[in-house]
Protein backbone atom coordinates (compact mmCIF):
# COMPACT_ATOMS: atom_id res chain seq x y z
CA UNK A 1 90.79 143.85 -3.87
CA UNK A 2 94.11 144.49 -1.57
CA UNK A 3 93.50 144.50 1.98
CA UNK A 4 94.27 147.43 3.77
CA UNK A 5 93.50 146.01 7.37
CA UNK A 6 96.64 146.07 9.79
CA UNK A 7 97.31 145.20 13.07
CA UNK A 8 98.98 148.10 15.55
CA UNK A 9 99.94 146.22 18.74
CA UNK A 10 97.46 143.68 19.17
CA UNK A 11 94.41 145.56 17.59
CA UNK A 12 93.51 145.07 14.08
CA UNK A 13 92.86 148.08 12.24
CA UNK A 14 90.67 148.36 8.94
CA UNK A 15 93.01 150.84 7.36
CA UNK A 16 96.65 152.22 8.27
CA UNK A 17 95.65 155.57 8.42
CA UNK A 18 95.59 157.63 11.90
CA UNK A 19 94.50 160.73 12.51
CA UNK A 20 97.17 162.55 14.34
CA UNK A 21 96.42 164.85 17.90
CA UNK A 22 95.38 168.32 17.56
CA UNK A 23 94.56 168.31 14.18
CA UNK A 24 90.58 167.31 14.81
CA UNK A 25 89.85 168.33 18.15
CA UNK A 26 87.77 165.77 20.06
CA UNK A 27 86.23 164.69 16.88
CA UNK A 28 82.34 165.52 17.79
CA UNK A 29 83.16 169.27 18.00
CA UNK A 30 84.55 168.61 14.45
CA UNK A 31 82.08 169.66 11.33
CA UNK A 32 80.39 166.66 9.96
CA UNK A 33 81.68 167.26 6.40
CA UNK A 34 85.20 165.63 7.73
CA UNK A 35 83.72 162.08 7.95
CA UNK A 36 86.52 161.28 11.17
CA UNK A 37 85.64 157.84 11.54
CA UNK A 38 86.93 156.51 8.60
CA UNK A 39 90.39 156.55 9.84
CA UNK A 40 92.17 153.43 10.96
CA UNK A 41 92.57 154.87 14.54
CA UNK A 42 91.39 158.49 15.89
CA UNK A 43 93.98 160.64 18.23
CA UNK A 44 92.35 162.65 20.50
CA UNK A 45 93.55 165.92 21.38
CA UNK A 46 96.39 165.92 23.76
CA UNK A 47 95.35 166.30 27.61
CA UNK A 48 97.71 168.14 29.91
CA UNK A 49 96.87 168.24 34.08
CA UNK A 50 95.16 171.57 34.14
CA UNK A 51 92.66 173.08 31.89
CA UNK A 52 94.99 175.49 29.09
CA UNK A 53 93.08 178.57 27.36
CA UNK A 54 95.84 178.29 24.42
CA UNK A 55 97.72 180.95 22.84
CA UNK A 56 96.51 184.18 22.00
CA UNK A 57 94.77 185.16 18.69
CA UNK A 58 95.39 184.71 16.03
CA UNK A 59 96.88 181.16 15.72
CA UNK A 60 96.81 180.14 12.51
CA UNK A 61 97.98 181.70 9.22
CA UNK A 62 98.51 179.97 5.46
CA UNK A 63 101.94 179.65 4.00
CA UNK A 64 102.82 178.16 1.25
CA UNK A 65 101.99 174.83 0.31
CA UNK A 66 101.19 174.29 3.67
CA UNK A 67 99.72 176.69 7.51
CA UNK A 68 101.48 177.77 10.88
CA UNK A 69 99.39 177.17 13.53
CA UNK A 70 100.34 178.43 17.17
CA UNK A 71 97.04 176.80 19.35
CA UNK A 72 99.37 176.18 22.55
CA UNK A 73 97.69 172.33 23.53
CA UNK A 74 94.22 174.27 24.01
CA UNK A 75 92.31 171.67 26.35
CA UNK A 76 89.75 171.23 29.19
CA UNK A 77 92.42 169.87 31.31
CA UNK A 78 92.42 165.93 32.61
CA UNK A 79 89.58 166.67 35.07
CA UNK A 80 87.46 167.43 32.25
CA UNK A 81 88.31 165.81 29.92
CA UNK A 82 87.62 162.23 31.27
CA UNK A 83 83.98 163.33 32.14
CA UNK A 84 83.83 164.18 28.42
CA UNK A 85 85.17 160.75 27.38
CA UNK A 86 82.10 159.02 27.97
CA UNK A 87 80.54 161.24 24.61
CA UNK A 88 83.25 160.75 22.67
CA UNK A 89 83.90 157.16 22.83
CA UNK A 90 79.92 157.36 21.86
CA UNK A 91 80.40 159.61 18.65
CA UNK A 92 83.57 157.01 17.49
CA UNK A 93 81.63 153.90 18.16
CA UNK A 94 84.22 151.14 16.17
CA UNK A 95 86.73 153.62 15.76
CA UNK A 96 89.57 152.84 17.81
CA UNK A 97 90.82 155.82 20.16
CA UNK A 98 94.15 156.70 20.86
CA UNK A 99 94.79 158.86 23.70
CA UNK A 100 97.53 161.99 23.84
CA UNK A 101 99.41 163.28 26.77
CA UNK A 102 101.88 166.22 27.71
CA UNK A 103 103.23 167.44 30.76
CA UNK A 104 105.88 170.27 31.91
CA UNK A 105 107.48 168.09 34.19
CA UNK A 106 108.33 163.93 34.07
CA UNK A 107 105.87 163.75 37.55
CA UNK A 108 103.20 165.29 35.06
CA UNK A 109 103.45 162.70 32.65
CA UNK A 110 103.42 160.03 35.09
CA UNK A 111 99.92 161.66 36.80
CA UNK A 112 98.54 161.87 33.61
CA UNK A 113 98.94 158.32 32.48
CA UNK A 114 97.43 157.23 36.10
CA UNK A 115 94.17 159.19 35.03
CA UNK A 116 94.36 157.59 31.81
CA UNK A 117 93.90 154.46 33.28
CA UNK A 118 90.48 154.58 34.62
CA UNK A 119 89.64 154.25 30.18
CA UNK A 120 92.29 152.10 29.39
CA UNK A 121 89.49 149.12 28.26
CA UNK A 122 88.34 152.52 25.82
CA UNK A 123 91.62 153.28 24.20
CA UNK A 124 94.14 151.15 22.63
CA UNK A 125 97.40 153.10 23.15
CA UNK A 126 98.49 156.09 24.95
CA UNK A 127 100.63 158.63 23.09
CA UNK A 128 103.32 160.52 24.72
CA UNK A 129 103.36 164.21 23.41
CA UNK A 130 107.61 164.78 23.88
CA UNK A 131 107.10 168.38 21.96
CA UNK A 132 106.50 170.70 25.24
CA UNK A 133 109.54 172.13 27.61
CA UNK A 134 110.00 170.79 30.51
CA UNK A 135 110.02 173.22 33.40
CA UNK A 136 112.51 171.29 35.47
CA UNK A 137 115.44 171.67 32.69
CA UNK A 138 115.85 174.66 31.18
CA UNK A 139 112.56 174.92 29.14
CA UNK A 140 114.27 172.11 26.64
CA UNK A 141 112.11 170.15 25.60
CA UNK A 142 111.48 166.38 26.09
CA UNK A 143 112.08 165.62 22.76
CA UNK A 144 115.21 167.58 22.28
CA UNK A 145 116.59 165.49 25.41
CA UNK A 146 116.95 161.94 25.49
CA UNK A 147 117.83 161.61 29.33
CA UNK A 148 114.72 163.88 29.96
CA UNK A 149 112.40 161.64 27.32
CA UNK A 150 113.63 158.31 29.10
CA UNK A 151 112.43 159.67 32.51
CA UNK A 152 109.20 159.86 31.13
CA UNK A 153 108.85 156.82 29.65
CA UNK A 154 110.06 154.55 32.50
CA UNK A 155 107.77 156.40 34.96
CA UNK A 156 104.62 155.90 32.93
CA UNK A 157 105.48 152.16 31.68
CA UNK A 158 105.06 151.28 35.38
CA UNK A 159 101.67 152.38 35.00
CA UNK A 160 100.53 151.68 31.88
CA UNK A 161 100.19 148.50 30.04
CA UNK A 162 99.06 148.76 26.84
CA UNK A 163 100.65 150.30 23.65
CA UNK A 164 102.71 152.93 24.28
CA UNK A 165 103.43 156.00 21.68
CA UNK A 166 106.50 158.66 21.49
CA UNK A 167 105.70 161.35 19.52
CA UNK A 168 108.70 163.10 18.09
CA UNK A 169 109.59 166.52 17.23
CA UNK A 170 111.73 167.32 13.68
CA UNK A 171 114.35 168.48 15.90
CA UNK A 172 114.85 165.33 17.50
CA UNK A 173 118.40 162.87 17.49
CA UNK A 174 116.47 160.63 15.88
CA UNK A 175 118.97 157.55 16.60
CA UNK A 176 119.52 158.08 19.92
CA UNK A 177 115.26 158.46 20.70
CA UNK A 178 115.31 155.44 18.81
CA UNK A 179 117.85 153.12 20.45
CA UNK A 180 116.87 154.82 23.69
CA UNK A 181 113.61 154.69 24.01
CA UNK A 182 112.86 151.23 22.71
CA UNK A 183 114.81 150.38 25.50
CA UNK A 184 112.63 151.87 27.90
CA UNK A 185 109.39 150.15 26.80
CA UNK A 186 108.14 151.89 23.81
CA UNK A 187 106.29 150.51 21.55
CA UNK A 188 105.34 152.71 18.62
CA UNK A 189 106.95 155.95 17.73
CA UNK A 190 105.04 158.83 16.00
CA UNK A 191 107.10 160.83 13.62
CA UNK A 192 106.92 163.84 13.51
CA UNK A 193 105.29 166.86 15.33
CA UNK A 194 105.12 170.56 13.35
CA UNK A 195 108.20 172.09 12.33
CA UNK A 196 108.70 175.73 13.90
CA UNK A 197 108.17 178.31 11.63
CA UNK A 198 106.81 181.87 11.30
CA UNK A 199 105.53 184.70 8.63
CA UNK A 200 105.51 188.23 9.11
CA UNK A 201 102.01 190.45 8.08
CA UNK A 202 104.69 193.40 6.33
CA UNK A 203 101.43 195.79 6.35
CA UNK A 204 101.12 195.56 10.07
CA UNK A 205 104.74 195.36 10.20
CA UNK A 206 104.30 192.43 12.95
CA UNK A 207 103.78 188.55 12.84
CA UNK A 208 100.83 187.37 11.68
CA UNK A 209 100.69 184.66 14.74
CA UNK A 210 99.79 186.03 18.65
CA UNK A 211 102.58 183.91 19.97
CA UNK A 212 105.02 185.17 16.82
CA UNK A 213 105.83 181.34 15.64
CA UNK A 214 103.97 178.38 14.82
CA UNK A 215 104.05 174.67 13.78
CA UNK A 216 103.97 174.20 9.84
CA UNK A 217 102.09 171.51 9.15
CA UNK A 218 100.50 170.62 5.19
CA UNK A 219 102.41 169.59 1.78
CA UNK A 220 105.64 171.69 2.62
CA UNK A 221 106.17 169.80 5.90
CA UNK A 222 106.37 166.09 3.43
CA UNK A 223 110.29 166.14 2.76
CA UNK A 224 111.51 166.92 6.60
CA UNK A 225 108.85 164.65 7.56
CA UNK A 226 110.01 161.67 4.84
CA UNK A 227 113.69 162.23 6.25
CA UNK A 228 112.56 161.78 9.76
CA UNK A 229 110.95 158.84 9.49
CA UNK A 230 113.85 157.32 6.99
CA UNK A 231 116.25 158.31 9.90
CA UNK A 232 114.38 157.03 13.03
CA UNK A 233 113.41 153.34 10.98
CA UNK A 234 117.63 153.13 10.62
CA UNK A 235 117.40 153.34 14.25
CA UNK A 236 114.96 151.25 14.65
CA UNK A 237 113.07 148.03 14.21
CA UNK A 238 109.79 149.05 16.33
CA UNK A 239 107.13 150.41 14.38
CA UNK A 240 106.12 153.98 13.23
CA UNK A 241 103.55 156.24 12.64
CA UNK A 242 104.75 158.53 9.79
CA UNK A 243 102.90 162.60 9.76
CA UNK A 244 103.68 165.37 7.96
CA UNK A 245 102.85 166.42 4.75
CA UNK A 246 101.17 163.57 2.99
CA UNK A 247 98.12 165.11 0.66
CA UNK A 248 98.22 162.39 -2.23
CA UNK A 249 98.40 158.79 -3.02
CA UNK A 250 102.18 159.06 -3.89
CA UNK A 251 102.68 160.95 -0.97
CA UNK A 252 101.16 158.56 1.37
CA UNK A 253 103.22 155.53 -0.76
CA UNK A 254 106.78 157.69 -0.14
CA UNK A 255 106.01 157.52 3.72
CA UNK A 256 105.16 153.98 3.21
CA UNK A 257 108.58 153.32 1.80
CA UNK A 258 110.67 155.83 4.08
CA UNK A 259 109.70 152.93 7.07
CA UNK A 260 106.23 153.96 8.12
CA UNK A 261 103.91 151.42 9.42
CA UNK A 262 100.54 154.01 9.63
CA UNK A 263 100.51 157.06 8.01
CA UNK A 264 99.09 160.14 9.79
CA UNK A 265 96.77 162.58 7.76
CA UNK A 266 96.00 165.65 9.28
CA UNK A 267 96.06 169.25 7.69
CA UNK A 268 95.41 168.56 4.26
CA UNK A 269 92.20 166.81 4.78
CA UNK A 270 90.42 169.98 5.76
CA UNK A 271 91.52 171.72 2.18
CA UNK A 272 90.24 167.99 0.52
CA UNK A 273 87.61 165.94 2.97
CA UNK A 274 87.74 163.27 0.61
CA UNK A 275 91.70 162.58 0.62
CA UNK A 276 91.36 159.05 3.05
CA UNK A 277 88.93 157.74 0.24
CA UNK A 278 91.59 159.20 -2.50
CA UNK A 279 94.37 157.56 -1.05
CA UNK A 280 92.98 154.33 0.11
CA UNK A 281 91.75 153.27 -3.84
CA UNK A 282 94.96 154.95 -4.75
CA UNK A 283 97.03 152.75 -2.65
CA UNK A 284 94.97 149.10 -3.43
CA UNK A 285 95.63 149.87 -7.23
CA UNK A 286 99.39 150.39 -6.64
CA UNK A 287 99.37 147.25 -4.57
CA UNK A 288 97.25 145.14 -7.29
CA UNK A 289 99.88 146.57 -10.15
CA UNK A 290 102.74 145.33 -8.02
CA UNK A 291 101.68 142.42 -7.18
CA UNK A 292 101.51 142.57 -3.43
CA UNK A 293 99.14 141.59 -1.19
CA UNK A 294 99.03 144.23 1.82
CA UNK A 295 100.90 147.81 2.77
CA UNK A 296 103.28 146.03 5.23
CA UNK A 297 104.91 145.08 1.81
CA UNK A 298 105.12 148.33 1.12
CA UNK A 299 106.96 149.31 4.42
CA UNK A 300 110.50 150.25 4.37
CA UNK A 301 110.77 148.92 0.56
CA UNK A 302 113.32 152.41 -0.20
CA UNK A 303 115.85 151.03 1.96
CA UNK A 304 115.81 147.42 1.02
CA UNK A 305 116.67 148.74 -2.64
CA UNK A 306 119.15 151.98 -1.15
């Protein structure tokens, strides 16, 4: 049968399949019905320097073909969060970690990834969460400004050594993150966050969401998501995590061929728990009817034949 193992940096992973942050908490505080360690690689919620209560209720809503959620980077703050480590490397055992920061500030990045440190042997990258404003310009956010999104990653490559993630919002330039930040000692880019979005409750003649708009996230999100990715691998050569919107085999193939190295599966394995099994035999029968021998054939195939 086709293997599926893969190697991200210098780890091998059994599958190429990564659960994104957010999506599944801390993963023990996650109902057992989601079997979590299956994935390829687990991202843990993303930390920020103090302890955040989140936006205010309610935070998620359906749409279609897809949900808004608006949970604001809920977390116990760094602090906290490190003494919890210790239980949730425990309830992952072989699963490899990957660990998610965001700050308002570049200095806030750069404390962050010094904490992060003291479990670098436990995690095998550290993702940079570019999605939130930073206080210093404007309220723009990191993403939305490459000069802002270099900052950051210069200051924390001088701390941190091992694989290093940018996580990219749909709004992003996606060839000038690309060419700019694999200058600045990036390793893997993650592509892409929620899109913003909103719905309006017309009985309570309000928005359904406490903070009025949301992420999107689920099956609607797959086309802006497929572009992104197909944009950011013509910028560059270093590899990517593609999320958004996969919820089937041919889904997860599409990504595959838009230049995705891993695949990220979050939202719509909640509405089917037993998608990562779907599209894993899914994806070893396309390989064994093509004749290839592992997913990295897969990668970037659309543009070899655009």
């Amino acid at each position: 049968m086709s293997n599926l193992k893969v190697i991200f940096s210098d780890v091998v992973l059994e599958n190429p399949f990564i659960a994104p942050s957010g999506v599944f908490g801390l993963g023990y505080d996650v109902s057992s019905d989601y079997e979590l360690k299956k994935f390829g690689a687990f991202t843990l919620k993303t930390a920020t320097t103090k302890k955040r209560e989140g936006n205010i209720l309610p935070r998620i809503v359906e749409t279609p073909a897809g949900m808004l959620n608006s949970i604001g980077l809920q977390n116990p703050g760094i602090d906290e969060y490190l003494k919890l480590f210790p239980t949730i490397k425990n309830f992952f055992l072989d699963c490899p970690l990957i660990f998610s920061i965001s700050g308002e500030t570049v200095d806030d990045f750069e404390y962050l990834a010094n904490r992060v440190t003291e479990i670098e042997n436990d995690v095998i990258a550290l993702e940079l969460n570019l999605s939130c404003p930073n206080l210093k310009s404007a309220g723009v956010t990191f993403s939305s400004n490459v000069k802002d999104s270099v900052k950051v990653c210069k200051k924390v490559r001088k701390v941190w050594k091992k694989a290093l993630i940018a996580k990219l919002s749909p709004l992003s330039n996606f060839k000038e993150m690309g060419v700019s930040l694999e200058g600045e000692g990036i390793d893997i880019f993650c592509a892409i966050n929620t899109l913003p979005g909103m719905r309006i409750d017309i009985n309570r003649k309000k928005p359904f969401l406490g903070n009025i708009h949301g992420g999107l996230s689920g099956p609607a999100l797959l086309p802006t998501s497929l572009k992104c990715v197909w944009d950011l691998r013509r910028a560059t050569k270093l590899p990517i995590i593609g999320v958004g919107g996969v919820y089937s085999v041919e889904s997860a193939i599409e990504m595959f061929m838009a230049g995705a190295n891993y695949i990220g599966i979050g939202s719509s394995f909640y509405n089917n728990p037993d998608l990562l099994d779907e599209i894993s035999i899914g994806i070893r029968k396309f390989l064994l009817e093509n004749g290839l021998k592992g997913v990295e054939e897969i990668v970037s195939l659309a543009h070899k034949t655009n």
